[in-house]
Protein backbone atom coordinates (compact mmCIF):
# COMPACT_ATOMS: atom_id res chain seq x y z
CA UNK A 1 -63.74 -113.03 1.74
CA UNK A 2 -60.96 -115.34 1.91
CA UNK A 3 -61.03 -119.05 2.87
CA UNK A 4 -59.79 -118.52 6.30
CA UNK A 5 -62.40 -115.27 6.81
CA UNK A 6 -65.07 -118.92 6.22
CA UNK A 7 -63.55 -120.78 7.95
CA UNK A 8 -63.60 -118.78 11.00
CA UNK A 9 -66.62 -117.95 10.38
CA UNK A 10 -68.07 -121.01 10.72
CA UNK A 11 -65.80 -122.09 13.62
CA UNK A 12 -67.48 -118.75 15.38
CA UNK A 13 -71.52 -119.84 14.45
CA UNK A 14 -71.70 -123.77 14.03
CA UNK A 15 -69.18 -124.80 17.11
CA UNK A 16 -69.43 -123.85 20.17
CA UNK A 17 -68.08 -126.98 21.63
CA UNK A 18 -64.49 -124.98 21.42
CA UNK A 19 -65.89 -121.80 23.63
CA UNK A 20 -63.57 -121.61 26.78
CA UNK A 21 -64.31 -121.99 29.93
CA UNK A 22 -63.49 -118.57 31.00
CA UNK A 23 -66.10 -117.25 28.74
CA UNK A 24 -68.81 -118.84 30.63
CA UNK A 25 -69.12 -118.36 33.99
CA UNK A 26 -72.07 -119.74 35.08
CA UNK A 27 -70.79 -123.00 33.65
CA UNK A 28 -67.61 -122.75 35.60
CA UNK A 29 -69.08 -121.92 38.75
CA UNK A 30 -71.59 -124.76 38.29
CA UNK A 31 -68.13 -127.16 37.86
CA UNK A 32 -66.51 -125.50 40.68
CA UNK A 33 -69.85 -126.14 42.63
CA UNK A 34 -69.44 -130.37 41.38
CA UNK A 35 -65.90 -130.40 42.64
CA UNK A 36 -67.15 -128.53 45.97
CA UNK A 37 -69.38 -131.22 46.61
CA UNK A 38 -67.09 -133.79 46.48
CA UNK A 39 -65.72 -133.51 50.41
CA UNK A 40 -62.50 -135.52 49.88
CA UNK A 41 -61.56 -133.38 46.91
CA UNK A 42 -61.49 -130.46 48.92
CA UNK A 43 -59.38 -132.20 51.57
CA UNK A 44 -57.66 -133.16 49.25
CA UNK A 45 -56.46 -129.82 47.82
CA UNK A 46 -55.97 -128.39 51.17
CA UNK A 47 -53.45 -131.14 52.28
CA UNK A 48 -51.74 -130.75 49.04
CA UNK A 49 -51.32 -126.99 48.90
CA UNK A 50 -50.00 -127.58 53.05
CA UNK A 51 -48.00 -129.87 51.99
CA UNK A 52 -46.25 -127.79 48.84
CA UNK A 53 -46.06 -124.73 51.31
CA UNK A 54 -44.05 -126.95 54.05
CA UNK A 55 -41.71 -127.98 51.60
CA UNK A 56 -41.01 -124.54 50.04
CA UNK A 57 -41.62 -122.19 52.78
CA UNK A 58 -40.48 -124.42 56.02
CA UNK A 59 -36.93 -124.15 54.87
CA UNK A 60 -37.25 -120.01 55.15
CA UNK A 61 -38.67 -120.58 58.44
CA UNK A 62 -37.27 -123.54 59.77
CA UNK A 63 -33.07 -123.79 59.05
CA UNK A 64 -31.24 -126.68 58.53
CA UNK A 65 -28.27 -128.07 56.57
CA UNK A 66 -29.48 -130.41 54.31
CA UNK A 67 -26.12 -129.72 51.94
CA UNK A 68 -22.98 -131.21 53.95
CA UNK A 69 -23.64 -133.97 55.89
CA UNK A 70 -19.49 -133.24 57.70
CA UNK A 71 -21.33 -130.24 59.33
CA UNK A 72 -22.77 -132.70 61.91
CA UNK A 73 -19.49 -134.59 62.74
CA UNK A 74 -19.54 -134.65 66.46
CA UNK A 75 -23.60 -135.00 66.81
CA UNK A 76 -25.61 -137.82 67.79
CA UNK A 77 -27.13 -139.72 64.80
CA UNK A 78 -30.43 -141.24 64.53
CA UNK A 79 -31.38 -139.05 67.64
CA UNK A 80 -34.82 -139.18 68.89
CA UNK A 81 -36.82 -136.15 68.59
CA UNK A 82 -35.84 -133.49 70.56
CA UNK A 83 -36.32 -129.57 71.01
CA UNK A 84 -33.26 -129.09 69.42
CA UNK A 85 -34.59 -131.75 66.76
CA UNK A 86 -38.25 -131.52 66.26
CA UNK A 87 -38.26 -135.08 64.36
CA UNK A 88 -34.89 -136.18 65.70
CA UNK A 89 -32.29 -137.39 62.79
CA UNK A 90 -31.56 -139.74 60.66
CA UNK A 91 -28.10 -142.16 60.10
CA UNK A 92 -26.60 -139.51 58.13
CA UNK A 93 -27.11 -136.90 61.03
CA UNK A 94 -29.57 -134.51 59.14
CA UNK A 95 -32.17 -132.78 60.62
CA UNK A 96 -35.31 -134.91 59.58
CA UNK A 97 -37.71 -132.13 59.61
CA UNK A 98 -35.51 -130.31 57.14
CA UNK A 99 -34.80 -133.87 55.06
CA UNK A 100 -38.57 -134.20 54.91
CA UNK A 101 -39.03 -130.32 53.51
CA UNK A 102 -35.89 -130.71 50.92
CA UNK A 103 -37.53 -134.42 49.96
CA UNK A 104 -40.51 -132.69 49.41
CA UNK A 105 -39.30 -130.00 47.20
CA UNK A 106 -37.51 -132.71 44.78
CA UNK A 107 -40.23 -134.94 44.43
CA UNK A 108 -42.93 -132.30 44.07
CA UNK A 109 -40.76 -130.86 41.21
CA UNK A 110 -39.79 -133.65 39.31
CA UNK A 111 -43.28 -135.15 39.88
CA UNK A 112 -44.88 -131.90 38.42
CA UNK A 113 -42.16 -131.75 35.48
CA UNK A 114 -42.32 -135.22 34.52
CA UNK A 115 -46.10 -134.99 34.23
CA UNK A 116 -46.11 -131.92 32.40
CA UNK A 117 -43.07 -133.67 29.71
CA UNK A 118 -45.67 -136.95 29.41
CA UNK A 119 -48.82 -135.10 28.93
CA UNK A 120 -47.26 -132.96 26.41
CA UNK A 121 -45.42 -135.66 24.35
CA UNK A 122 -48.31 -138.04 25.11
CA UNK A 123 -50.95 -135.66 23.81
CA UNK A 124 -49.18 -135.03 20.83
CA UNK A 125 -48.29 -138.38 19.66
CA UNK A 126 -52.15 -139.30 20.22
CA UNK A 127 -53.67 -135.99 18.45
CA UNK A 128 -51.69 -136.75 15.29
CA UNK A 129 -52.38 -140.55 15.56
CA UNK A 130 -55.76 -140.15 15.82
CA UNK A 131 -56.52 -137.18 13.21
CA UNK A 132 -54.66 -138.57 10.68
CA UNK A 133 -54.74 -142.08 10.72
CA UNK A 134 -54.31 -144.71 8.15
CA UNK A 135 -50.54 -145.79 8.01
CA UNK A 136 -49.31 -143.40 10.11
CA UNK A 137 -51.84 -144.02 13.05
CA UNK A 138 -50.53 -147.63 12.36
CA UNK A 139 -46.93 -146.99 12.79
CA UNK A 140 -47.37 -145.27 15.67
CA UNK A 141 -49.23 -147.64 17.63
CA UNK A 142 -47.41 -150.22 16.64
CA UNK A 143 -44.19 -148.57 18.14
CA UNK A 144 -46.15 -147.46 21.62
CA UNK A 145 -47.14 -151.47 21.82
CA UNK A 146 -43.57 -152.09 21.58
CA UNK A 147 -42.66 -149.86 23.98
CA UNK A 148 -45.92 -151.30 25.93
CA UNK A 149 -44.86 -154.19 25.72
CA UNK A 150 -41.01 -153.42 27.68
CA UNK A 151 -41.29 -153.16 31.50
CA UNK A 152 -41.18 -149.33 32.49
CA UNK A 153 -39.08 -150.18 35.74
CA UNK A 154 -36.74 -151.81 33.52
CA UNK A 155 -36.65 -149.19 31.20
CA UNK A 156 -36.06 -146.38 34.00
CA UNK A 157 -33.39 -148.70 35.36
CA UNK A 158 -30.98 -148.38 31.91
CA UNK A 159 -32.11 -144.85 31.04
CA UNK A 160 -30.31 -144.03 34.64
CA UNK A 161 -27.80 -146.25 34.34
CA UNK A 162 -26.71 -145.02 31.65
CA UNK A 163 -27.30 -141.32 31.64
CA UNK A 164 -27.08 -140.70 35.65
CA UNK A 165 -29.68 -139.54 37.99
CA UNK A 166 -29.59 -135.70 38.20
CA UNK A 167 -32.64 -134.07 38.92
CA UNK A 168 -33.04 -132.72 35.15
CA UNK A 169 -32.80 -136.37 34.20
CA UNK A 170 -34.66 -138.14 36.82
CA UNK A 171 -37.68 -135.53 34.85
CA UNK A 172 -37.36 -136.66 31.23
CA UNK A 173 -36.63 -140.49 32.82
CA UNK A 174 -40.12 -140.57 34.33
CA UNK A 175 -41.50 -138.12 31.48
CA UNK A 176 -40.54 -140.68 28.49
CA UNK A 177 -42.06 -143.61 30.06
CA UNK A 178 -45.35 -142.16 31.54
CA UNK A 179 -47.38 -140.87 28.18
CA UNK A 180 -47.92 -144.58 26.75
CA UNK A 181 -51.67 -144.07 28.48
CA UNK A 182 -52.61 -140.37 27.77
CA UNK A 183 -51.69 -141.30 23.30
CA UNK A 184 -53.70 -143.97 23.33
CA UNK A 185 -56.58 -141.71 25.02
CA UNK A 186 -56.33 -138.85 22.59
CA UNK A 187 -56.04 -141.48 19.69
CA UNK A 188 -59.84 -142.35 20.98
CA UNK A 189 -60.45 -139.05 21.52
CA UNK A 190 -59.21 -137.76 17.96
CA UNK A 191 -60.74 -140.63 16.08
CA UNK A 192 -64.28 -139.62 17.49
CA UNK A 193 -64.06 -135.94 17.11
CA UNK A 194 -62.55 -135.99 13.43
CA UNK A 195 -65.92 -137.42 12.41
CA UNK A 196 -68.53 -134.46 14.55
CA UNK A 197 -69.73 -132.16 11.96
CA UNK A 198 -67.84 -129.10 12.85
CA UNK A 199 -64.25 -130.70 12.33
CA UNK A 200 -65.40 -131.97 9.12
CA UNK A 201 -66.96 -128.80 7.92
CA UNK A 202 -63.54 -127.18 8.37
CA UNK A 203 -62.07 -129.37 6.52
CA UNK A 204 -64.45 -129.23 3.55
CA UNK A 205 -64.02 -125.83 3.47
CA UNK A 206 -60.28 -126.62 2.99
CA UNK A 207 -59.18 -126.38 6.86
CA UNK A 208 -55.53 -127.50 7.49
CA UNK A 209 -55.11 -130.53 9.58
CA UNK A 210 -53.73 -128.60 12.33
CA UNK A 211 -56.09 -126.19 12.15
CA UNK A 212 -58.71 -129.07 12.92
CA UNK A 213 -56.84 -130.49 15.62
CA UNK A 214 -55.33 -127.41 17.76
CA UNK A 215 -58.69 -125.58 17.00
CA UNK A 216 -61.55 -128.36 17.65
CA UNK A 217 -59.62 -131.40 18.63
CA UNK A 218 -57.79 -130.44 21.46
CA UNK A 219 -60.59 -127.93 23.09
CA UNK A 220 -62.74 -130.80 23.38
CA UNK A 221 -60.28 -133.20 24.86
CA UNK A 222 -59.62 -130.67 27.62
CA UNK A 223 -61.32 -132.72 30.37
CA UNK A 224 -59.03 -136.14 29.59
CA UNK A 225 -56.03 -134.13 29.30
CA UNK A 226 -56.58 -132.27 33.01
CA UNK A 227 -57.78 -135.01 34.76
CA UNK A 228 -55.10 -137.80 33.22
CA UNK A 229 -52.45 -135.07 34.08
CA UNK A 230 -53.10 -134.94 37.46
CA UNK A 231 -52.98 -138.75 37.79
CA UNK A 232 -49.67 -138.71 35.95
CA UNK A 233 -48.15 -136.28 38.66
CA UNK A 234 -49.27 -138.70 42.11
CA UNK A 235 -47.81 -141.59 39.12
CA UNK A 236 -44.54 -139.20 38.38
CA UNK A 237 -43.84 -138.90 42.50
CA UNK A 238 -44.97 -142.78 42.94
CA UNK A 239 -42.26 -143.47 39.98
CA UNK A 240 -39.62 -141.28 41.93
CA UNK A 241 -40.37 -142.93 45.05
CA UNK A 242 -40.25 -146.02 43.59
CA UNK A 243 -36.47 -145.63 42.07
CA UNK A 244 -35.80 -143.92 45.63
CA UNK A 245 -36.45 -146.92 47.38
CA UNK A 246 -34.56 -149.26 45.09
CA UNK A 247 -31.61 -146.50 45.64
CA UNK A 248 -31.79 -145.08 41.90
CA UNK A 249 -33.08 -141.99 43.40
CA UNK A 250 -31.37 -138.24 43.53
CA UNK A 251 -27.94 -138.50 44.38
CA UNK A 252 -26.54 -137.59 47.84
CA UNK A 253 -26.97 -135.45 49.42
CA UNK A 254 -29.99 -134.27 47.84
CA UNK A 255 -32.94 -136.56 48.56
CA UNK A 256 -36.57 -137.51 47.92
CA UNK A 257 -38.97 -139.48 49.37
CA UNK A 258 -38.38 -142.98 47.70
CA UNK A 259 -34.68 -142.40 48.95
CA UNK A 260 -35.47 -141.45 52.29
CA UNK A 261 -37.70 -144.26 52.81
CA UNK A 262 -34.34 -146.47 51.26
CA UNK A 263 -31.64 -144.92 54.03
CA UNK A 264 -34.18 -145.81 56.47
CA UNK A 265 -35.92 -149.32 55.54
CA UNK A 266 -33.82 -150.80 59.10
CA UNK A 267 -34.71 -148.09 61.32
CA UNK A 268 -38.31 -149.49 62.46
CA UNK A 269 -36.14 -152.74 63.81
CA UNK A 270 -34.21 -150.36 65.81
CA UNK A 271 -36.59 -148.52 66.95
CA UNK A 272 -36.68 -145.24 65.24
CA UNK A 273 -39.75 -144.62 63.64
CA UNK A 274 -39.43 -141.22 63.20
CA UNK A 275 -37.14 -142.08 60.12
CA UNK A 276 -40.11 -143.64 58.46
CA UNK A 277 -43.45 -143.05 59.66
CA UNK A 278 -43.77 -139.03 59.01
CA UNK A 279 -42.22 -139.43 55.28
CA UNK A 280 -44.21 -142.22 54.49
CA UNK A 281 -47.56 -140.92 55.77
CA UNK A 282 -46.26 -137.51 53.38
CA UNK A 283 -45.62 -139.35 50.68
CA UNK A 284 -49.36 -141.75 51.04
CA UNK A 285 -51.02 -138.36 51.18
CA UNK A 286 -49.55 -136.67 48.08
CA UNK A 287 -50.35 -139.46 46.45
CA UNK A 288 -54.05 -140.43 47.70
CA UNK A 289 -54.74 -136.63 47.38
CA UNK A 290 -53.82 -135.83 43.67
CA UNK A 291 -56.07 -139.09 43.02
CA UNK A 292 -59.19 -137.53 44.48
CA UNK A 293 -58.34 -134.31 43.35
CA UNK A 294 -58.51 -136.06 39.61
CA UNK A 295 -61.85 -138.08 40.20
CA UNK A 296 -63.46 -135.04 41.29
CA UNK A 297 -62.13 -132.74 38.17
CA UNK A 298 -63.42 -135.52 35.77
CA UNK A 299 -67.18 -135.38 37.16
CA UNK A 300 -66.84 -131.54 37.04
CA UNK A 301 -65.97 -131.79 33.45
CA UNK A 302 -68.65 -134.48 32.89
CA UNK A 303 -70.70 -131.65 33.87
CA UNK A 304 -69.34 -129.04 31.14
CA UNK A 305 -69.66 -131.52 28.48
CA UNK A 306 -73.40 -132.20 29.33
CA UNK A 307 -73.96 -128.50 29.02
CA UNK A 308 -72.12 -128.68 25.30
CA UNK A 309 -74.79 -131.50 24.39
């Protein structure tokens, strides 16, 4: 029998810490039963699949141009709401309705991609921190308190300054400065599962390092990594908003929500709220909701790792 025949072996009788999820489902239904119970979860999700469906389906359903903004020469701007505009326009003549649903579609996306770029880099830099430690855990830490130590606004305001802010950009902008937090939380995590007796069974037995950490490590950090990503995508569209509103947002005539709220930070003195109110009560709810959503999938998790001890 050959080392890795052992190994495996012993991965299959002495931990079962790394059994999926899927492969017990009276432990998944008992997590999906936690989440249940946690009423503004549920809300939560509902609003926030609504809210993805407006965005991508309401433009099949409900037409506008949200492309050339020469189309509307002739029209009224900043008209009230109307039958023929069901939340009026804005100073630029579009169809607010449709701005809202093509705002929605950026931010969601780069929000979602810019998540999924942090937790990926972020995870990785911690896992290999953590496992291996000595001078290269010091190294890297020492660089992420540098980069800690920079403001991130000030480092998304040169990274678009100097490289522009297309879409594709705008995601690897936010993506580069969100994963300080997740590293440093699967350095913790990695330090304190190198040591259970599984991990370092493995390694006796002459387990590669990545072996250890993509077999053992990582299973068992599942539950940070879900619930930190979904705070990183409410932080991803609060980071686009946030460059939005100081105008460093998608460029025109594509929008988001941050740069919606920007074209439109006079219009409550004039009177027309309905350039601010419906984007900004959108925008609080995608927020608040991925929030909730992430409290509630850490106590279900707390659940499956209660059922592991």
């Amino acid at each position: 029998m050959t080392d890795n025949q052992i190994i495996g072996n012993i991965e299959e009788t002495g931990n079962t810490s790394t059994t999926p999820i899927a492969t017990t489902p009276s432990l998944f239904l008992q997590m999906l039963k936690v989440f249940a119970q946690n009423k503004l979860a549920v809300i939560s999700l509902v609003v926030l699949v609504l809210i993805t469906l407006f965005s991508f389906l309401g433009p099949l359903v409900y037409h506008t141009n949200q492309s050339n903004s020469s189309a509307y020469l002739g029209q009224i701007c900043d008209q009230a709401p109307s039958s023929a505009h069901i939340l009026g326009t804005d100073s630029t003549c579009f169809d607010m309705l449709g701005r809202l649903m093509v705002g929605g579609q950026n931010s969601l996306e780069v929000g979602f991609f810019a998540a999924l770029f942090a937790m990926t880099f972020g995870v990785a830099y911690g896992l290999i921190s953590g496992y291996l430690g000595g001078w290269i855990d010091s190294l890297l830490m020492r660089i992420l308190d540098v980069l800690l130590s920079v403001p991130g606004l000030f480092i998304l305001i040169a990274l678009i300054t100097l490289f522009g802010r297309s879409k594709v950009l705008l995601i690897v902008v936010l993506g580069l400065t969100g994963w300080y937090g997740i590293a440093r939380l699967l350095r913790a995590e990695a330090i304190s599962l190198r040591e259970r007796e599984y991990a370092q069974a493995v390694k006796a037995m002459g387990g590669r390092p990545r072996r250890v950490m993509y077999k053992h490590i990582l299973p068992n950090a599942i539950s940070s990594i879900v619930t930190n990503g979904t705070f990183a995508i409410g932080d991803s569209i609060l980071g686009l908003a946030s460059l939005g509103f100081l105008g460093l947002g998608l460029t025109f005539p594509a929008t988001d929500w941050g740069t919606i709220l920007n074209t439109s930070q006079n219009s409550l003195l004039l009177g027309y709220w309905w350039e601010v109110f419906p984007v900004a009560i959108m925008f609080l709810l995608v927020v608040v909701s991925f929030n909730y959503i992430g409290d509630a999938l850490r106590d279900a998790f707390e659940v499956r790792l209660r059922e592991r001890g």
